[in-house]
Protein backbone atom coordinates (compact mmCIF):
# COMPACT_ATOMS: atom_id res chain seq x y z
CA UNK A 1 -14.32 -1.43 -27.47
CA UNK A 2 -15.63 1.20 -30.34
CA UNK A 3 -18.65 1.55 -27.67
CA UNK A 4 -16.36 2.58 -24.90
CA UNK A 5 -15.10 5.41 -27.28
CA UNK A 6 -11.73 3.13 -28.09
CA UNK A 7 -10.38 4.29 -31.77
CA UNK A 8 -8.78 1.11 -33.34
CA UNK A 9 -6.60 2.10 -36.17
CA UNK A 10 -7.03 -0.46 -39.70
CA UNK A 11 -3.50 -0.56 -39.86
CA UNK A 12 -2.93 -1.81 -36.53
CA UNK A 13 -2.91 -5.17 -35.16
CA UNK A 14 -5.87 -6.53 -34.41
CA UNK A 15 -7.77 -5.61 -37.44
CA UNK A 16 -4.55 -7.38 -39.41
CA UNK A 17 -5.16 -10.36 -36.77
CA UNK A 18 -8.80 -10.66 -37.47
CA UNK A 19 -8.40 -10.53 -41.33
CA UNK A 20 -5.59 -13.47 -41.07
CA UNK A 21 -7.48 -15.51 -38.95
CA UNK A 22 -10.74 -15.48 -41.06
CA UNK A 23 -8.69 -16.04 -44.18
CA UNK A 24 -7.51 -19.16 -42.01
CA UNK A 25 -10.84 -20.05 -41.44
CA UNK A 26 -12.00 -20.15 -45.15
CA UNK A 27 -9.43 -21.71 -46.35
CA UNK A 28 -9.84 -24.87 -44.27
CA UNK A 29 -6.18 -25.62 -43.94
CA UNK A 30 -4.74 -26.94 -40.58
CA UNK A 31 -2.68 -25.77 -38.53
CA UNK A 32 -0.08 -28.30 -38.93
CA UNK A 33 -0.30 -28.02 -43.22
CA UNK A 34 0.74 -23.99 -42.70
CA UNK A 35 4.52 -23.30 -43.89
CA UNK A 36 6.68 -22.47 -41.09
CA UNK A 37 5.88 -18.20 -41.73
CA UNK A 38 2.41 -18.70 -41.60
CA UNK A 39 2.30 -21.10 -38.81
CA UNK A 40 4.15 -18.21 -37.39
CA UNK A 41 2.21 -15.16 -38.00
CA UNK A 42 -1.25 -17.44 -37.09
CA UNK A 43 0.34 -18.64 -33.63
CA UNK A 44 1.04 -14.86 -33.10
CA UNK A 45 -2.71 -13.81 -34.16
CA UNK A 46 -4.58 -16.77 -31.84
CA UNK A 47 -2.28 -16.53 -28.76
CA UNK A 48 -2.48 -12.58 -28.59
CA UNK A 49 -6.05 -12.14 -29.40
CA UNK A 50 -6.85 -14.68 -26.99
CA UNK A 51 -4.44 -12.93 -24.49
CA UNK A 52 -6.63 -9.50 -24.88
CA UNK A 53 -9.94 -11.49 -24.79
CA UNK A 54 -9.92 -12.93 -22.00
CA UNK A 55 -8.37 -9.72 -20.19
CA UNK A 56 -11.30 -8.31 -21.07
CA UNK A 57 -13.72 -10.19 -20.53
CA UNK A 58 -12.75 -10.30 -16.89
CA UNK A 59 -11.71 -6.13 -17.01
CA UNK A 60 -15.66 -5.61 -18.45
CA UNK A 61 -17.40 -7.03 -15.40
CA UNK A 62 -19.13 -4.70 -12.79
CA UNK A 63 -18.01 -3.21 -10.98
CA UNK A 64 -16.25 -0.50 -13.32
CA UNK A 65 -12.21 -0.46 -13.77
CA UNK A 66 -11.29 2.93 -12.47
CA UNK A 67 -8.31 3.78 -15.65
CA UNK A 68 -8.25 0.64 -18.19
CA UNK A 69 -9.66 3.11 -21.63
CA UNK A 70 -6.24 4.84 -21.81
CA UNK A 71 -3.98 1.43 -21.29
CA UNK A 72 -6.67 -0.16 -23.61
CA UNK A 73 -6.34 2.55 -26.20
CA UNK A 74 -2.63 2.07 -26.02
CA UNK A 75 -3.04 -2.01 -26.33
CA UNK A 76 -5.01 -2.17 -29.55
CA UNK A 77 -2.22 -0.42 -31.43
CA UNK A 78 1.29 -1.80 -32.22
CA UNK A 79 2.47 -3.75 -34.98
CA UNK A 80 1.62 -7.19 -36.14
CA UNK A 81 5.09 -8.85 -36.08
CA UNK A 82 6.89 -7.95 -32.56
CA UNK A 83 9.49 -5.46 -32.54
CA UNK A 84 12.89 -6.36 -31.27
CA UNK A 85 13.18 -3.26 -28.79
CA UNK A 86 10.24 -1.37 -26.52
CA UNK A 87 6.68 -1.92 -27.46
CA UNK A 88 3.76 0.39 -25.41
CA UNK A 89 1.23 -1.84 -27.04
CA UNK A 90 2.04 -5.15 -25.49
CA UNK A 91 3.36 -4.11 -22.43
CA UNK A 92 0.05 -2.27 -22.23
CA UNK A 93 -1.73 -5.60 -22.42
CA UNK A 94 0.17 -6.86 -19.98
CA UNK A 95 -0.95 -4.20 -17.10
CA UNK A 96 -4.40 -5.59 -18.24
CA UNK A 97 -3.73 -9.03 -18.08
CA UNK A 98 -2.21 -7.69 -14.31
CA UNK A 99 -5.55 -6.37 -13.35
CA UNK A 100 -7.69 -8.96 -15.06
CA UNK A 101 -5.34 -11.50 -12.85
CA UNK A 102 -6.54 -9.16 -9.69
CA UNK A 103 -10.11 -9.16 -10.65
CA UNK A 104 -10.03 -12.93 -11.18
CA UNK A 105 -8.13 -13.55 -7.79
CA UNK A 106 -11.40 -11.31 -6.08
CA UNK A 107 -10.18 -8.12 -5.95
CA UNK A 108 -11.20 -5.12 -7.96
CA UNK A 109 -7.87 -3.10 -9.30
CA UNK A 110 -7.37 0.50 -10.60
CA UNK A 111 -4.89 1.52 -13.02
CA UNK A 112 -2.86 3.77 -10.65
CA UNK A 113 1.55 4.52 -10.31
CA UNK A 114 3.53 2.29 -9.90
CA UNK A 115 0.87 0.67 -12.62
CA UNK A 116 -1.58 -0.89 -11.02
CA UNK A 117 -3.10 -0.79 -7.10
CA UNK A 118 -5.66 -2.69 -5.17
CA UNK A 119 -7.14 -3.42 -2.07
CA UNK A 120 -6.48 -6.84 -0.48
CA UNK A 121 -8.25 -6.80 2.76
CA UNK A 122 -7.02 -3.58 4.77
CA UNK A 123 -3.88 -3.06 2.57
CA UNK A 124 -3.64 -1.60 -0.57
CA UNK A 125 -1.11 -3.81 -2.94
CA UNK A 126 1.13 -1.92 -5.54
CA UNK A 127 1.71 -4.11 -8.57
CA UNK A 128 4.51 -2.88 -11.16
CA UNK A 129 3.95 -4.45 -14.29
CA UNK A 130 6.90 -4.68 -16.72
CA UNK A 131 7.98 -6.62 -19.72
CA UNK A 132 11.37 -7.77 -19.98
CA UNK A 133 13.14 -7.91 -23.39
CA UNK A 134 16.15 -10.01 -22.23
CA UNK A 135 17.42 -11.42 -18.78
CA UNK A 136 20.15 -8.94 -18.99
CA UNK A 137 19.08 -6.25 -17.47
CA UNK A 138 16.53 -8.18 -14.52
CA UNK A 139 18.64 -6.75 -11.54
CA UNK A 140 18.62 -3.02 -12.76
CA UNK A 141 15.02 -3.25 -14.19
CA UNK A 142 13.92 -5.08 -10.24
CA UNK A 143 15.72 -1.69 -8.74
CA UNK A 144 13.82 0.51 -10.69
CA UNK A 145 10.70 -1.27 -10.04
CA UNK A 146 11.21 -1.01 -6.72
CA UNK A 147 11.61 2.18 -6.15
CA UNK A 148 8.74 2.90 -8.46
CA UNK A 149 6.68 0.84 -5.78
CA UNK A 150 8.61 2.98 -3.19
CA UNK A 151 7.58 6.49 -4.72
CA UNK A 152 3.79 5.26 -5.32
CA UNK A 153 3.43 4.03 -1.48
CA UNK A 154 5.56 6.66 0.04
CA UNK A 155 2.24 8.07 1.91
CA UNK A 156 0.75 4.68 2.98
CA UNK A 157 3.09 2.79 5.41
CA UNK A 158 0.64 -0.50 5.32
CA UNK A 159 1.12 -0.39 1.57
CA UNK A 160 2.84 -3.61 -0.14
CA UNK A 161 3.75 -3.80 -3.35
CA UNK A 162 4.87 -7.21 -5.95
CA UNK A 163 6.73 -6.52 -9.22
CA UNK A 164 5.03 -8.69 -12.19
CA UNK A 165 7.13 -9.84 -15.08
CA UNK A 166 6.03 -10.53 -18.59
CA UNK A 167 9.12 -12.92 -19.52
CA UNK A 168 7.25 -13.85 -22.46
CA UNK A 169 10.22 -11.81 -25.18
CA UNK A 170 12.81 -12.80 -22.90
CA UNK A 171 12.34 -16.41 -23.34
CA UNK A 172 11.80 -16.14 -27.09
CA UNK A 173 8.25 -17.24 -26.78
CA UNK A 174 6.93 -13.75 -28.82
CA UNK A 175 8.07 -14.57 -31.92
CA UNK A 176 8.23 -18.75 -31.82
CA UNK A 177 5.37 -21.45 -32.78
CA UNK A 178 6.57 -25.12 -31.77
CA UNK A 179 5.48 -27.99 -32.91
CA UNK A 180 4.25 -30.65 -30.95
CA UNK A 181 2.63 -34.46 -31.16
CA UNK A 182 -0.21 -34.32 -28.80
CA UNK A 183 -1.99 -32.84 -25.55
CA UNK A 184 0.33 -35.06 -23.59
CA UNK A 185 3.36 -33.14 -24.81
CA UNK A 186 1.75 -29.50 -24.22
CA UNK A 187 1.30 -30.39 -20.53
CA UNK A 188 5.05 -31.49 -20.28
CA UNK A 189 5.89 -27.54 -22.32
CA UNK A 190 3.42 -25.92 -20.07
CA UNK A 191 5.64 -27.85 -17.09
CA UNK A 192 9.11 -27.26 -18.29
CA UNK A 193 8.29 -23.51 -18.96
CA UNK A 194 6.39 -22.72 -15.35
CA UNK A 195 9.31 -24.09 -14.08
CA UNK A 196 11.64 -21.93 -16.04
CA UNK A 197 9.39 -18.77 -14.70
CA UNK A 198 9.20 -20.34 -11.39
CA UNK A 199 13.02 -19.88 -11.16
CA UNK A 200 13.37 -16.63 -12.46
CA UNK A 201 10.62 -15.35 -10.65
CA UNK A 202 12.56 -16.31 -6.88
CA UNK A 203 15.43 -15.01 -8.43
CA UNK A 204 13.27 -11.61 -9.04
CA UNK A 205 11.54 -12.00 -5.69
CA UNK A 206 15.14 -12.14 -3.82
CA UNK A 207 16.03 -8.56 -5.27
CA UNK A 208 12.14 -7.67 -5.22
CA UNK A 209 12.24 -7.79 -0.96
CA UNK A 210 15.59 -5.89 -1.04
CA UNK A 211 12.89 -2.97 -0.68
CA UNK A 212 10.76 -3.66 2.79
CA UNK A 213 7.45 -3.26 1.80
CA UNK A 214 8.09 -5.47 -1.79
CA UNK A 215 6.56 -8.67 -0.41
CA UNK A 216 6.75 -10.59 -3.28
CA UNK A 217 7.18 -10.74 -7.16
CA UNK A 218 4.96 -12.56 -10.21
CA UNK A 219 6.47 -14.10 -13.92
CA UNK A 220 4.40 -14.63 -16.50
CA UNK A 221 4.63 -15.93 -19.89
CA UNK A 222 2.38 -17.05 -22.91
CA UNK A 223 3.14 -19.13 -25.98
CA UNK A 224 1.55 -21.18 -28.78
CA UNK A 225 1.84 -24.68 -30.01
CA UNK A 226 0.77 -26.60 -33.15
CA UNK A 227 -0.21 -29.80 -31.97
CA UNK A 228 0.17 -32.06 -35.24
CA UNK A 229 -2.01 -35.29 -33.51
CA UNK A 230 -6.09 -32.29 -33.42
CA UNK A 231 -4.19 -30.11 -36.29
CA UNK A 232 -5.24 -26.88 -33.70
CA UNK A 233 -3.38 -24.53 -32.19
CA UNK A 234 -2.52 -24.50 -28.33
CA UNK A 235 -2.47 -21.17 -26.08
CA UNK A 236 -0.41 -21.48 -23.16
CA UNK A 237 -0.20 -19.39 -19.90
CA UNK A 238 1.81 -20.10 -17.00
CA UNK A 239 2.13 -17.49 -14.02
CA UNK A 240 4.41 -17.70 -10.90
CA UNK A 241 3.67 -16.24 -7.58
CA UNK A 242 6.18 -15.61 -4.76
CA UNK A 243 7.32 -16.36 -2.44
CA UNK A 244 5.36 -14.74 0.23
CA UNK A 245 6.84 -15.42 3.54
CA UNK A 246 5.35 -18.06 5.92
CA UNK A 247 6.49 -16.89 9.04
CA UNK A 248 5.00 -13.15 8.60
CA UNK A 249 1.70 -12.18 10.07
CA UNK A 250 0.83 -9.78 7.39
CA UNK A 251 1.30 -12.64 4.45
CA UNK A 252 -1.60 -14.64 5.01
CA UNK A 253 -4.15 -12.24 3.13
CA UNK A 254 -1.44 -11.84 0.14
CA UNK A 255 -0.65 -15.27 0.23
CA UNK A 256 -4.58 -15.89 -0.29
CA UNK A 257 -4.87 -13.33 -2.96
CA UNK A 258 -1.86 -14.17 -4.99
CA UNK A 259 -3.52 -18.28 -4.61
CA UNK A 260 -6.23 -16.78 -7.24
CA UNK A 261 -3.89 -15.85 -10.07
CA UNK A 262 -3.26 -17.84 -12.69
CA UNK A 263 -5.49 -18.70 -15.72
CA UNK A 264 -7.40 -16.04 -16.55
CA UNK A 265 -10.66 -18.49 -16.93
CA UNK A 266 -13.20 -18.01 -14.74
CA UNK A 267 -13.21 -19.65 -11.17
């Protein structure tokens, strides 16, 4: 990141995060012998540097990113412990994750209003990217999205556009590490939250097509886990995509792109 001319303050973050997690290291302790705080702050550290990581490491492959550096600049600030109102520095990771989702689905994005756009086969797709504090406000925060969409496509009739949610603070996950027995019971977490997302996310995608060319909308959350039976951490990531209608003939190509989101691993 220093290469790429990104300044990374001492105080911020990720230098904090890689000074707990190497004083983690050395001390040999496991996950599931940490006291409740530091099981906390840990969980935090290993689930959000593993977040930006693997952003990156799909973001980093040719071709070039036309506009990450800024919304990178603005991710590798931000306080250690979350804050309970706005925060530019996660929500900025988010709009990465977003593009490293595109990249990893084929398609290479650009960091462009509403947030993010790219090409998926002769259309361009406009992706708002948001994070949502609480459920409260999901109908007012949809509207706005979608006219955000509306405003950034206003030239391009062809356009689309799909409104992305971060749910992770709204479901309490930013600020939580659970403990669990085994593997077996991360799979039935991973399971039980997807389907949480999956719910809000047709909920969001109902209000999302209120606007014509809004064909569809994406939740996402992440959270960590102590699993007491390896004494390691788990990083979970669950996205939902949808619903893309089945009749229309313009869904098949974003039904096909939004297919490759997901895990940010490699396909």
């Amino acid at each position: 990141m220093q290469a790429e001319g990104i300044r990374i303050d001492d105080s911020s973050r990720f230098p904090f995060y890689n000074k707990l997690l190497r004083a983690f290291a050395r001390q040999g302790d496991t996950a599931d012998e940490l006291p409740e705080d530091a099981a906390m702050r840990v969980g935090i550290a290993t689930t959000e540097v593993g977040e930006l990581i693997e952003a990156l490491e799909m973001l980093l492959r040719p071709p070039r990113v036309d506009g990450w550096l800024p919304r990178l600049q603005v991710a590798v600030g931000g306080h250690a412990i979350p804050v309970s109102g706005p925060d530019p520095a996660r929500a900025a990771v988010f709009e990465l994750v977003v593009a490293a989702s595109c990249r990893k689905a084929g398609a290479n994005p650009i960091f462009a209003e509403p947030d993010i756009k790219v090409r998926v086969e002769r259309r361009t797709l406009a992706i708002a990217a948001k994070r949502l504090l609480s459920f409260a406000p999901i109908e007012k925060r949809t509207a706005d999205a979608r006219k955000q969409i509306a405003r950034a496509t206003n030239d391009d009739p062809d356009a689309q556009g799909i409104i992305a949610y971060d749910l992770t603070p709204a479901l309490g996950f930013d600020r939580t590490i659970a403990t669990v027995d085994d593997l077996h019971e991360v799979g039935q977490r991973y399971l039980q939250t997807r389907q949480r997302i999956a719910e809000e996310g047709r909920r969001i995608g109902e209000w999302a097509s209120k606007q014509p060319n809004v064909r569809a909308a994406a939740a996402y959350a992440r959270f960590s886990l102590v699993i007491k039976s390896s004494k390691h951490f788990a990083d979970v990531r669950p996205w939902y995509c949808g619903p893309v209608p089945a009749s229309a003939s313009t869904a098949a190509p974003l039904r096909r792109f939004l297919a490759g989101w997901g895990s940010l691993a490699p396909r």
